[in-house]
N, C-alpha and C. Protein backbone atom coordinates (compact mmCIF):
# COMPACT_ATOMS: atom_id res chain seq x y z
N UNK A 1 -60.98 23.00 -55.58
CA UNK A 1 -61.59 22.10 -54.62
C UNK A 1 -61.21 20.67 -54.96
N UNK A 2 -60.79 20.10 -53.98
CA UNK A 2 -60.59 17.87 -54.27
C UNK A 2 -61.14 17.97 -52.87
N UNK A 3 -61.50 16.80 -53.28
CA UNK A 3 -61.61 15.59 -52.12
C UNK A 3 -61.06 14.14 -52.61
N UNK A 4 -60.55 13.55 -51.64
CA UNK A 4 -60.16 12.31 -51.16
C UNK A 4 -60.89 11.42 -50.43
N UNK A 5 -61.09 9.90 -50.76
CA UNK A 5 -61.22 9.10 -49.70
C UNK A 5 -61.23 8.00 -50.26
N UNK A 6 -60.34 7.09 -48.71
CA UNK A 6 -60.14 5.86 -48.74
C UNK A 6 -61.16 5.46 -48.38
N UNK A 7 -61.56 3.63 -48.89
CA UNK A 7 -62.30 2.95 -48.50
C UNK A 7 -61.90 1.43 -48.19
N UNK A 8 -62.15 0.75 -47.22
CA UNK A 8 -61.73 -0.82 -47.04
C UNK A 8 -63.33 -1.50 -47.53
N UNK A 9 -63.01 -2.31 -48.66
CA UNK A 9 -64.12 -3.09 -49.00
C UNK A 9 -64.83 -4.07 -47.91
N UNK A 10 -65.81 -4.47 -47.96
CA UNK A 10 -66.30 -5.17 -46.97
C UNK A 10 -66.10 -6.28 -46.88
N UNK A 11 -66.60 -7.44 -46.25
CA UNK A 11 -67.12 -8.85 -46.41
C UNK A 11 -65.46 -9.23 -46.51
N UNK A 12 -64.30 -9.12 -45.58
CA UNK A 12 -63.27 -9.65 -45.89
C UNK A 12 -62.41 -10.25 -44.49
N UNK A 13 -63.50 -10.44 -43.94
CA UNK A 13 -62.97 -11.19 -42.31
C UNK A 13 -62.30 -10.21 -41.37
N UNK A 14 -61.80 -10.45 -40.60
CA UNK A 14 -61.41 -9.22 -39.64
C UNK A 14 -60.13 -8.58 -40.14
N UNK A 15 -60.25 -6.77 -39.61
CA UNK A 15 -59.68 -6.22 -40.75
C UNK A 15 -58.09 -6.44 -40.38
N UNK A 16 -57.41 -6.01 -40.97
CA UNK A 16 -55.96 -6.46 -41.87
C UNK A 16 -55.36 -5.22 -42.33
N UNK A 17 -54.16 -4.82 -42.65
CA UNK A 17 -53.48 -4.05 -43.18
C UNK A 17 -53.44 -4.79 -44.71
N UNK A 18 -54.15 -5.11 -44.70
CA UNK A 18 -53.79 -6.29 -46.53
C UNK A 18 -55.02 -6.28 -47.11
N UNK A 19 -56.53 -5.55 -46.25
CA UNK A 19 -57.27 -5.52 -46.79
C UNK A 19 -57.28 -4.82 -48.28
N UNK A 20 -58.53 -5.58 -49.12
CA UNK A 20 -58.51 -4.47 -50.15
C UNK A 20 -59.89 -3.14 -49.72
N UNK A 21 -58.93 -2.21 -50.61
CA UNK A 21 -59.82 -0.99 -50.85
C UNK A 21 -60.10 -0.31 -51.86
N UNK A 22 -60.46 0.70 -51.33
CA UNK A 22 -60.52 1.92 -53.13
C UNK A 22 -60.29 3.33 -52.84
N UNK A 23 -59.48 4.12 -53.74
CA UNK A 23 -59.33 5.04 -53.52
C UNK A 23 -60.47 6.19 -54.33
N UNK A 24 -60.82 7.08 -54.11
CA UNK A 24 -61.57 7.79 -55.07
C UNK A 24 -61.51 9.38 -54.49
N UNK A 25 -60.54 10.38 -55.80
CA UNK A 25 -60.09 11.72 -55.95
C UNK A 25 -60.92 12.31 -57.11
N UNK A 26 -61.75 13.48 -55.93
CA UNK A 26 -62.84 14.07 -57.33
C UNK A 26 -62.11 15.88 -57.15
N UNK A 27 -62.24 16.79 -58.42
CA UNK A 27 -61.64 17.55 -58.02
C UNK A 27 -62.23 18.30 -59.45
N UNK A 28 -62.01 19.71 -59.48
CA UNK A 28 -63.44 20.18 -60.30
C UNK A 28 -63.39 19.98 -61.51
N UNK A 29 -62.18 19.53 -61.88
CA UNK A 29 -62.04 18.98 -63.73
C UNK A 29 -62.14 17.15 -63.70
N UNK A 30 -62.65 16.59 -62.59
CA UNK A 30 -63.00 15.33 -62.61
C UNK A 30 -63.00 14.28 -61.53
N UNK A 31 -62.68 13.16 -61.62
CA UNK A 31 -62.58 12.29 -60.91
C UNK A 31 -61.97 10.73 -61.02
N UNK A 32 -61.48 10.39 -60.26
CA UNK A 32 -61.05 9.01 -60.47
C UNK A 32 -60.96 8.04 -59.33
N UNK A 33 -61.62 7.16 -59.53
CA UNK A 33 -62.35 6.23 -58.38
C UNK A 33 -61.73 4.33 -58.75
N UNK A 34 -61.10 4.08 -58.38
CA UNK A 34 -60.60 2.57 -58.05
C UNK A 34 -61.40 1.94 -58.37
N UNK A 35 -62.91 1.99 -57.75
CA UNK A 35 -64.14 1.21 -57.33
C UNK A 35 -64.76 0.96 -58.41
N UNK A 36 -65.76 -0.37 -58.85
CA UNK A 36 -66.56 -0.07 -60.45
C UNK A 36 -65.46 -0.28 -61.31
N UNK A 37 -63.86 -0.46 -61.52
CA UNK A 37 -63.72 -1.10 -62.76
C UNK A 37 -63.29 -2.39 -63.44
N UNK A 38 -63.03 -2.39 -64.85
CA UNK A 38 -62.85 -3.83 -65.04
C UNK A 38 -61.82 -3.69 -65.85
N UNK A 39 -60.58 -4.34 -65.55
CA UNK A 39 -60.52 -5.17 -64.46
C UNK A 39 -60.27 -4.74 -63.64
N UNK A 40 -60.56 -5.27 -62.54
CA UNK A 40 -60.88 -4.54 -61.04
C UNK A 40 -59.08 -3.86 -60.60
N UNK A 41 -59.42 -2.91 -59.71
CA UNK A 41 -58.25 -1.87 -59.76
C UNK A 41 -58.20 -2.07 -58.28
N UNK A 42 -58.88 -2.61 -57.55
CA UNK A 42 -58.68 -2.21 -55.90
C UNK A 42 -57.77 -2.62 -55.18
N UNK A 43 -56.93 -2.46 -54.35
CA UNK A 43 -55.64 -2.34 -53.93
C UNK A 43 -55.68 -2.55 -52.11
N UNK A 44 -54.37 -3.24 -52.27
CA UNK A 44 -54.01 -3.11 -50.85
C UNK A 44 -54.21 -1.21 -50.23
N UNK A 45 -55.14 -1.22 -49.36
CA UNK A 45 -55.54 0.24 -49.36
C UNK A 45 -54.55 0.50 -48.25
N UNK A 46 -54.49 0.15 -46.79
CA UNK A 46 -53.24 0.18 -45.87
C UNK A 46 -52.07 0.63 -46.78
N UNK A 47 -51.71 -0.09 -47.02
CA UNK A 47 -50.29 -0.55 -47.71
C UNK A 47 -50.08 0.48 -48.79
N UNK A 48 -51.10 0.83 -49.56
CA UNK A 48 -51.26 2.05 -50.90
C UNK A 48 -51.19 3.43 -49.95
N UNK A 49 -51.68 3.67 -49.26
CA UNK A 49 -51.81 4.86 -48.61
C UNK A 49 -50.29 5.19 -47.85
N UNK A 50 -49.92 4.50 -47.42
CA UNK A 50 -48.94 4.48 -46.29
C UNK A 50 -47.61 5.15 -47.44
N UNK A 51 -47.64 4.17 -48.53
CA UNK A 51 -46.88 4.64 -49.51
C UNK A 51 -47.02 6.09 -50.63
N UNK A 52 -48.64 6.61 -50.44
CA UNK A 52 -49.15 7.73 -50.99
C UNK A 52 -48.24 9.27 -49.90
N UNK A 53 -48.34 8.71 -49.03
CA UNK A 53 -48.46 9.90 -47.86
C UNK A 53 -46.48 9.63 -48.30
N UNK A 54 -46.23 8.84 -48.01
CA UNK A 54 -44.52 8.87 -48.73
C UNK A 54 -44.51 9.68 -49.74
N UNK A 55 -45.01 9.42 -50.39
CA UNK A 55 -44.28 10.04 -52.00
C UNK A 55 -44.77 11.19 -52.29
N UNK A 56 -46.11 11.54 -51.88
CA UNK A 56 -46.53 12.84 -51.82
C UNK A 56 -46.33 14.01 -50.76
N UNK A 57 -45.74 13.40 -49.66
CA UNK A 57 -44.99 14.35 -48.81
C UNK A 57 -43.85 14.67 -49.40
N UNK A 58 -42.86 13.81 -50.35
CA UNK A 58 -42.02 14.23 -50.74
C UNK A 58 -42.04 15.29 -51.40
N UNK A 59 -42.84 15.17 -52.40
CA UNK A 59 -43.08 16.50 -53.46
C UNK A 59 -43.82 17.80 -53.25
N UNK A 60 -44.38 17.64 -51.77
CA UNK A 60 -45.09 18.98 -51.01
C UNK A 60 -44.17 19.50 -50.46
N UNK A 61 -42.98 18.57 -50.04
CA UNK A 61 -41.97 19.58 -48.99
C UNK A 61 -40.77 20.40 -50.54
N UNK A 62 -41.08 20.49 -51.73
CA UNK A 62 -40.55 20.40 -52.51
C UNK A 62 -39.14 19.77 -53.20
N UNK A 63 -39.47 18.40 -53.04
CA UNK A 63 -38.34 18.23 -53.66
C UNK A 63 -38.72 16.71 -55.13
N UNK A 64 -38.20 17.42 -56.21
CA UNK A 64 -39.17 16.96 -57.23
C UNK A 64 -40.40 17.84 -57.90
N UNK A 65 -40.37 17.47 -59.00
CA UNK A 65 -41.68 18.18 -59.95
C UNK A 65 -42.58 17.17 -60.00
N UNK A 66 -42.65 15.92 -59.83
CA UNK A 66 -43.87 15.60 -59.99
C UNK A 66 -43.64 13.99 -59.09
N UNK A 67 -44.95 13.10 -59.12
CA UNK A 67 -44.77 12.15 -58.17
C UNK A 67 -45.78 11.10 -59.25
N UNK A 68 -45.24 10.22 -59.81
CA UNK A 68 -46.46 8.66 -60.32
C UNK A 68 -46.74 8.07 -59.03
N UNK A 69 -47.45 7.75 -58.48
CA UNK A 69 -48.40 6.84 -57.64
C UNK A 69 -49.24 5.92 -58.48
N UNK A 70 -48.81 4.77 -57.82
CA UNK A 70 -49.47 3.13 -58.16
C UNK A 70 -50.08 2.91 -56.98
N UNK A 71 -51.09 2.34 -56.55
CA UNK A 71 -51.29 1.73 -55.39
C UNK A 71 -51.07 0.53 -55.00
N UNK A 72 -50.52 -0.64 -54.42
CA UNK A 72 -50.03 -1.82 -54.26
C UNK A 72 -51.12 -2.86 -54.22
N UNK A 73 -50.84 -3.01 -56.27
CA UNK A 73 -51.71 -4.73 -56.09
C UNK A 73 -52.80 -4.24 -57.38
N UNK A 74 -52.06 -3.03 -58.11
CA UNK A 74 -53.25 -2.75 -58.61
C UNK A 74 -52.36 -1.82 -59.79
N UNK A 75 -53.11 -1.55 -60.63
CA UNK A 75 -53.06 -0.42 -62.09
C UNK A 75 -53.82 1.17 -61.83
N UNK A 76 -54.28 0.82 -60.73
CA UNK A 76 -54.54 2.15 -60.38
C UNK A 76 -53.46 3.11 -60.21
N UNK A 77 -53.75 4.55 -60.54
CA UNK A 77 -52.64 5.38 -60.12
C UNK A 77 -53.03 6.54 -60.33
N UNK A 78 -52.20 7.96 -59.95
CA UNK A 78 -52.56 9.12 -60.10
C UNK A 78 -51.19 9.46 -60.38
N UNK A 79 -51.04 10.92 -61.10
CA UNK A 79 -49.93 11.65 -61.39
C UNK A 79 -50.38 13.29 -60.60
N UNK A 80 -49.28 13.45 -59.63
CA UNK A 80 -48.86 14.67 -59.21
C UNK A 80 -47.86 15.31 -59.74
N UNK A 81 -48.27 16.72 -60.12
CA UNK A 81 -47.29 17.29 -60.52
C UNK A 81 -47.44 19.04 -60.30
N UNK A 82 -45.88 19.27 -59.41
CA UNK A 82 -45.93 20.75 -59.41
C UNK A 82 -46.04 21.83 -60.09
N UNK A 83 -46.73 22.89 -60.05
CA UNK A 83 -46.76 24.15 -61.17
C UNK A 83 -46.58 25.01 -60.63
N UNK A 84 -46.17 26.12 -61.54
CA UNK A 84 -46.31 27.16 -61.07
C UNK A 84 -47.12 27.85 -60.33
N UNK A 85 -48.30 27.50 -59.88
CA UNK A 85 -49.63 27.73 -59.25
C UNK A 85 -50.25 26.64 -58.75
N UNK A 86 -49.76 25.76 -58.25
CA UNK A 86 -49.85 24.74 -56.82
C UNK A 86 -49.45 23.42 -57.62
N UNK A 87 -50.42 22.60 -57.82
CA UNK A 87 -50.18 21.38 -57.93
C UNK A 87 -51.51 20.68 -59.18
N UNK A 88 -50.96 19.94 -59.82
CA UNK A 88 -52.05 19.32 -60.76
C UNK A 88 -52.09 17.61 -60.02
N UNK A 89 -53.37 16.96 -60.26
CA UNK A 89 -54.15 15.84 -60.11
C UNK A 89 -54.30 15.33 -61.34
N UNK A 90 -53.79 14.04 -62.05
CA UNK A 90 -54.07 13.84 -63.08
C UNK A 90 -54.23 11.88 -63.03
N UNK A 91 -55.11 11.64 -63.84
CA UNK A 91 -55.43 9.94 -63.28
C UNK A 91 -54.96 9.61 -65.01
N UNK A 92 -54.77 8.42 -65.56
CA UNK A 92 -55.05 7.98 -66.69
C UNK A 92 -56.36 8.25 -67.30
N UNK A 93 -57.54 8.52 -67.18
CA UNK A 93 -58.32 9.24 -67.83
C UNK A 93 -58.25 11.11 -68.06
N UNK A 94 -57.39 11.17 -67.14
CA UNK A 94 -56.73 13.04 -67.87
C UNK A 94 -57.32 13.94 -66.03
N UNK A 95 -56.60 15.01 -66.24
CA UNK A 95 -56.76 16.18 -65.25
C UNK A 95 -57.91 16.13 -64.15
N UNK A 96 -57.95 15.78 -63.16
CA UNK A 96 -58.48 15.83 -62.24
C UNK A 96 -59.22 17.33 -61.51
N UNK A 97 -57.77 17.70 -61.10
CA UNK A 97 -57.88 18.63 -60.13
C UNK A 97 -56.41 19.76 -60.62
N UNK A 98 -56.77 21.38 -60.19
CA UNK A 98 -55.45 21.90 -60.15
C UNK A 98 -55.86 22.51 -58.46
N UNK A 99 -55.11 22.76 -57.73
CA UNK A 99 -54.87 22.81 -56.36
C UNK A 99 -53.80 23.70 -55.86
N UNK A 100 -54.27 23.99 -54.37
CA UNK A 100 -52.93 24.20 -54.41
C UNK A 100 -52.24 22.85 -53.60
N UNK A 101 -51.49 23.08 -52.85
CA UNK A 101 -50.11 22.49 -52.12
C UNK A 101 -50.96 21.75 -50.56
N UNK A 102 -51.69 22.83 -50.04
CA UNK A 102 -52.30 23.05 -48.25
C UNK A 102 -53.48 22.08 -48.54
N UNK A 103 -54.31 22.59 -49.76
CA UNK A 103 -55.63 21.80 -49.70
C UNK A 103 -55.27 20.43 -50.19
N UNK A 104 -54.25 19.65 -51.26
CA UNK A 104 -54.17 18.83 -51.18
C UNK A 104 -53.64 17.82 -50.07
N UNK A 105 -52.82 18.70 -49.46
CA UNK A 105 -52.49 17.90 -47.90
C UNK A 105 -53.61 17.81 -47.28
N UNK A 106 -54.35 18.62 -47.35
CA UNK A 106 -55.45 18.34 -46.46
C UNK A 106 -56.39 17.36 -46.84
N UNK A 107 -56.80 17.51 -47.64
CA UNK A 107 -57.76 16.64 -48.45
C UNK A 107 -57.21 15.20 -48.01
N UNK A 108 -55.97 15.02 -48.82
CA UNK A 108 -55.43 13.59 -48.37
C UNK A 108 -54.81 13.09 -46.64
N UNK A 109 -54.52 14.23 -45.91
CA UNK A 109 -54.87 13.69 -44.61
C UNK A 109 -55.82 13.54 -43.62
N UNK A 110 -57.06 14.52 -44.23
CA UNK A 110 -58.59 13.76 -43.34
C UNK A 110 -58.89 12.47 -44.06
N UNK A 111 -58.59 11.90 -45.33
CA UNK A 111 -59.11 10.55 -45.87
C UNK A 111 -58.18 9.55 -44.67
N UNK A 112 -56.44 10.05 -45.32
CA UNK A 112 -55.65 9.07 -44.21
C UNK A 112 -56.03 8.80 -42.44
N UNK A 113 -56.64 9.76 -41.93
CA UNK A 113 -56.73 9.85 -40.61
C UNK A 113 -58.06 8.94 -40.44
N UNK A 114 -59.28 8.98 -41.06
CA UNK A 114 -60.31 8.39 -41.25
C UNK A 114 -59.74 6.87 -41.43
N UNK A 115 -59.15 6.63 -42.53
CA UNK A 115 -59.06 5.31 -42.71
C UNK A 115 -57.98 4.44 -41.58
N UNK A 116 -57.24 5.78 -40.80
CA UNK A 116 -56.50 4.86 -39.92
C UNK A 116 -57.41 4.21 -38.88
N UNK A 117 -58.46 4.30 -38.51
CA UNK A 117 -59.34 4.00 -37.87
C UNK A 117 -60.06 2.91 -37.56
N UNK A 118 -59.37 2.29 -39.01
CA UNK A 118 -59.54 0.50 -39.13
C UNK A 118 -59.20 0.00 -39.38
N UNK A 119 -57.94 -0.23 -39.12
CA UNK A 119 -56.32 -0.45 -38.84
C UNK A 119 -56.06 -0.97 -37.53
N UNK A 120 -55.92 -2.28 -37.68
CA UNK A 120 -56.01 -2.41 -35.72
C UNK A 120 -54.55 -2.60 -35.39
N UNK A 121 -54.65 -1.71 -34.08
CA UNK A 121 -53.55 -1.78 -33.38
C UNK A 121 -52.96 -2.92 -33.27
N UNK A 122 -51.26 -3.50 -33.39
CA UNK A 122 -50.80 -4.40 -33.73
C UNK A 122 -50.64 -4.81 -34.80
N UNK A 123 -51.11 -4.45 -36.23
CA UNK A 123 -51.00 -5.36 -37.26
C UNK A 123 -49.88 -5.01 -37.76
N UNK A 124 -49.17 -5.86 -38.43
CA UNK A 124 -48.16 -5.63 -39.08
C UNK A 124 -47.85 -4.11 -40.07
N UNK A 125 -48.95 -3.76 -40.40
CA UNK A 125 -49.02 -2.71 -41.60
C UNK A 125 -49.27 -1.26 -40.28
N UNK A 126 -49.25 -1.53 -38.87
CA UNK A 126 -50.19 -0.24 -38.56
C UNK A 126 -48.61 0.25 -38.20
N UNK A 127 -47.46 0.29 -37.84
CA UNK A 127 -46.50 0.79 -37.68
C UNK A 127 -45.97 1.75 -38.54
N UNK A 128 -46.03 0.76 -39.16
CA UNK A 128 -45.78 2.32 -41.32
C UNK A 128 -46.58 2.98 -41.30
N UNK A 129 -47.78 2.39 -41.30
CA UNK A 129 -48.67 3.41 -41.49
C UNK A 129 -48.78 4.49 -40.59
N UNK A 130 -48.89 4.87 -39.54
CA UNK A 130 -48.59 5.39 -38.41
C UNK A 130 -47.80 6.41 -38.45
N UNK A 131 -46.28 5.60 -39.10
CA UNK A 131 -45.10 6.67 -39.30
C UNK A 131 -44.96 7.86 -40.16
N UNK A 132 -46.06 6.97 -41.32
CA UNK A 132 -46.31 7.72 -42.69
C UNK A 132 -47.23 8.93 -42.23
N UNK A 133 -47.92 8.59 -41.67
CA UNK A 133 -48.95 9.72 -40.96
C UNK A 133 -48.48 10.96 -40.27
N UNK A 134 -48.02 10.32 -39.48
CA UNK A 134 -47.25 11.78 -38.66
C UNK A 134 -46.48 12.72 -39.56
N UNK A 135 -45.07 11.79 -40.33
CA UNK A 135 -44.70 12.57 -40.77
C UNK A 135 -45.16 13.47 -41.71
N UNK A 136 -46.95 12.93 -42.36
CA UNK A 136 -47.51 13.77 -43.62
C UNK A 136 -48.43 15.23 -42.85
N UNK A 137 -48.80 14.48 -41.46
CA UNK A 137 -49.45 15.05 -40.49
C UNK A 137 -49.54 16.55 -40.74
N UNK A 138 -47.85 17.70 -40.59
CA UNK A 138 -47.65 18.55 -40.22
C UNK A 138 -47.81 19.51 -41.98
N UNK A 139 -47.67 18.59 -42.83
CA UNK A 139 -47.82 19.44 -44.14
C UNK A 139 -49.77 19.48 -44.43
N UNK A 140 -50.28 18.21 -43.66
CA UNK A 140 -51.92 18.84 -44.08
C UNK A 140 -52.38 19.74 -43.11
N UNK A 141 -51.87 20.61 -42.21
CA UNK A 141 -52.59 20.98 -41.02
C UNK A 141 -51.81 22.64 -41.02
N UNK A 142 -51.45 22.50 -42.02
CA UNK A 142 -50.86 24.10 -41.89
C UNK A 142 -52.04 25.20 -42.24
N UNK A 143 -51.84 26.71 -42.16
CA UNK A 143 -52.55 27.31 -42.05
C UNK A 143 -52.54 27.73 -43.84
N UNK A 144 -53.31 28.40 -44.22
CA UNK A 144 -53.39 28.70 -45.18
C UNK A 144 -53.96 29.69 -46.04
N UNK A 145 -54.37 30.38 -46.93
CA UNK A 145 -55.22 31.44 -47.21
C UNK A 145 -56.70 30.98 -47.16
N UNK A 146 -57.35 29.89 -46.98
CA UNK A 146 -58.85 29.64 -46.16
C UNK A 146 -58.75 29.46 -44.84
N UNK A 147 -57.76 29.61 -44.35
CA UNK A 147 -57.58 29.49 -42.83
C UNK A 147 -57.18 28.42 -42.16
N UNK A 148 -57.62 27.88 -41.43
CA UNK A 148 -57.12 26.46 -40.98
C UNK A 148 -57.81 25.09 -41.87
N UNK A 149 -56.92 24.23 -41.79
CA UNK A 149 -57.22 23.48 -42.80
C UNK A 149 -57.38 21.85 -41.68
């Protein structure tokens, strides 16, 4: 089991593809959350995501063993990496999550789809982001051994 989700911090004038956010991946060997540290880790969340759904589509459609993710603007990061039996979640505090392949697409495209939501049409960042989406679109929505995802 993981879950995912993005967040755009508040109190930052009307929203922006440059807003900051936080990411936070809990998954049954742990968790790791952006939010709460020092020094503060929170990140261009637009801009981090757009580039998450990149690099982690890469390594779902298999190509590559594993994927470092930074988020932009920040020391935050996660390590993906393929196994023989789906996929590991691992943050700088150690192992997250083991998974497979379907649920982590999924997981990370109901957060992405949610957070596109406040993203306003026109901004400079909503085009990538957008693109990044679709193309991650078709790897979280596949069917799977829990069924539809």
């Amino acid at each position: 089991m993981i879950t995912v989700q993005f967040s755009v911090r508040p109190g930052q004038g009307d929203p922006s593809g440059f807003d900051l956010g936080d990411m936070s991946v809990t998954g049954d060997l742990g968790t790791a959350d952006s939010a709460g540290r020092t020094p503060d880790q929170g990140m261009m969340i637009h801009l981090s995501v757009t580039q998450l759904l990149d690099s982690l589509g890469t390594l779902l459609r298999g190509h590559g063993k594993s994927v470092a993710f930074t988020g932009v603007d920040t020391s935050f990061g996660l390590v993906f990496r393929r196994t023989k039996d789906g996929v590991s979640v691992a943050s700088e505090d150690g192992l997250i999550a083991r998974t497979t392949p379907d649920e982590l697409a999924s997981a990370v495209l109901g957060a992405a789809e949610a957070l596109s939501l406040t993203l306003p049409t026109g901004d400079p960042a909503a085009s990538d982001y957008a693109d990044a989406l679709a193309a991650f679109r078709p790897l979280g929505s596949r069917q799977g051994p829990g069924g539809a995802h």
